[in-house]
Protein backbone atom coordinates (compact mmCIF):
# COMPACT_ATOMS: atom_id res chain seq x y z
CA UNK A 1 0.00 0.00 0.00
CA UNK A 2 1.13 3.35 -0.49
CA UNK A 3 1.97 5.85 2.03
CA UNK A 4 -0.49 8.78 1.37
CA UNK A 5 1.44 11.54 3.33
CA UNK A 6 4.24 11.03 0.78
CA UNK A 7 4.81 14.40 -1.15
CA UNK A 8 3.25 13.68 -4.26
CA UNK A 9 0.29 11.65 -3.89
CA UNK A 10 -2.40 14.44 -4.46
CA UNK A 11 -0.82 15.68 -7.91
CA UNK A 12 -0.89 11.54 -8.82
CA UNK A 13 -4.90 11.48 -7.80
CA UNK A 14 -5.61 14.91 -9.43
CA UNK A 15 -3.79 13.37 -12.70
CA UNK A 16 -5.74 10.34 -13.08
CA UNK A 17 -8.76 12.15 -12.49
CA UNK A 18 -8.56 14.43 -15.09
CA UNK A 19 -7.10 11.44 -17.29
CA UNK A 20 -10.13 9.26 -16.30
CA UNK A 21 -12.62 12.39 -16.98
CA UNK A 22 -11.16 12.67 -20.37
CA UNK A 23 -12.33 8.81 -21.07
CA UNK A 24 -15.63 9.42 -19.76
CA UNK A 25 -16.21 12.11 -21.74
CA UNK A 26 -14.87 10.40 -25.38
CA UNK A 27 -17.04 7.60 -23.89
CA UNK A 28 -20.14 9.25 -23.51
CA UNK A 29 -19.14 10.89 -27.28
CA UNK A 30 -19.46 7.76 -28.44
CA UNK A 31 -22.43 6.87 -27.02
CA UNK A 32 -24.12 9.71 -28.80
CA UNK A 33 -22.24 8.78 -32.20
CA UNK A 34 -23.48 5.31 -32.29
CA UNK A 35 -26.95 6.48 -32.10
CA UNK A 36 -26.05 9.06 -35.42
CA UNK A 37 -26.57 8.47 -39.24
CA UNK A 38 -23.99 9.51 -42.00
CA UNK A 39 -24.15 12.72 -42.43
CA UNK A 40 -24.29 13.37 -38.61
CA UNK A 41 -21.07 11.65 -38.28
CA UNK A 42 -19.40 13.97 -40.97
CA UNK A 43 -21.14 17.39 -39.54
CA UNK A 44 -19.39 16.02 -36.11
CA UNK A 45 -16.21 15.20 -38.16
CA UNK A 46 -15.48 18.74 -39.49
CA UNK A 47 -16.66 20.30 -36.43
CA UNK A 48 -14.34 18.82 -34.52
CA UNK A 49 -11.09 18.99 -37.03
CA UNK A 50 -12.74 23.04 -36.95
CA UNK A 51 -11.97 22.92 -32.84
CA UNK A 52 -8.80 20.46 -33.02
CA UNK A 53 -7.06 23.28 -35.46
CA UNK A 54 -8.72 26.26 -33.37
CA UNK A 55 -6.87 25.10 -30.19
CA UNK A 56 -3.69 23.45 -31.48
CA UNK A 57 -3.25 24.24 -35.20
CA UNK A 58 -1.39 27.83 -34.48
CA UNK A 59 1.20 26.03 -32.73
CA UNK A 60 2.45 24.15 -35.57
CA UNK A 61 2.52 27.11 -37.51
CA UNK A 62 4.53 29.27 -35.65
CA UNK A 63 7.30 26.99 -34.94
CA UNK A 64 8.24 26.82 -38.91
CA UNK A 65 11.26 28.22 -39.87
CA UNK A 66 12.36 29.48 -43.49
């Protein structure tokens, strides 16, 4: 068992919260996608490739050097 007064152990359980909250969430995502046709699927698609590039598609961009 693991001491829990070592320094530490609250960062490790915040960490695998948050880790374990992100696989709810692409759970539940899925849940919802199952029950979607087609062109549901592709609307989700391209809104989500329109938030993946919002958040992290500038810093690919500015790290390119000519």
């Amino acid at each position: 068992m693991t001491d829990q007064t070592r320094w530490g152990i609250p960062q490790v359980q915040q960490k695998n919260k948050a880790v374990k909250y992100q696989k709810d969430l692409v759970t539940s995502a899925m849940e919802c996608v199952v029950k979607m046709d087609e062109s549901g699927i592709t609307d989700l698609m391209i809104q989500i490739e329109a938030e993946y590039e919002r958040k992290y598609g500038g810093n690919v961009s500015e790290k390119t050097l000519l």
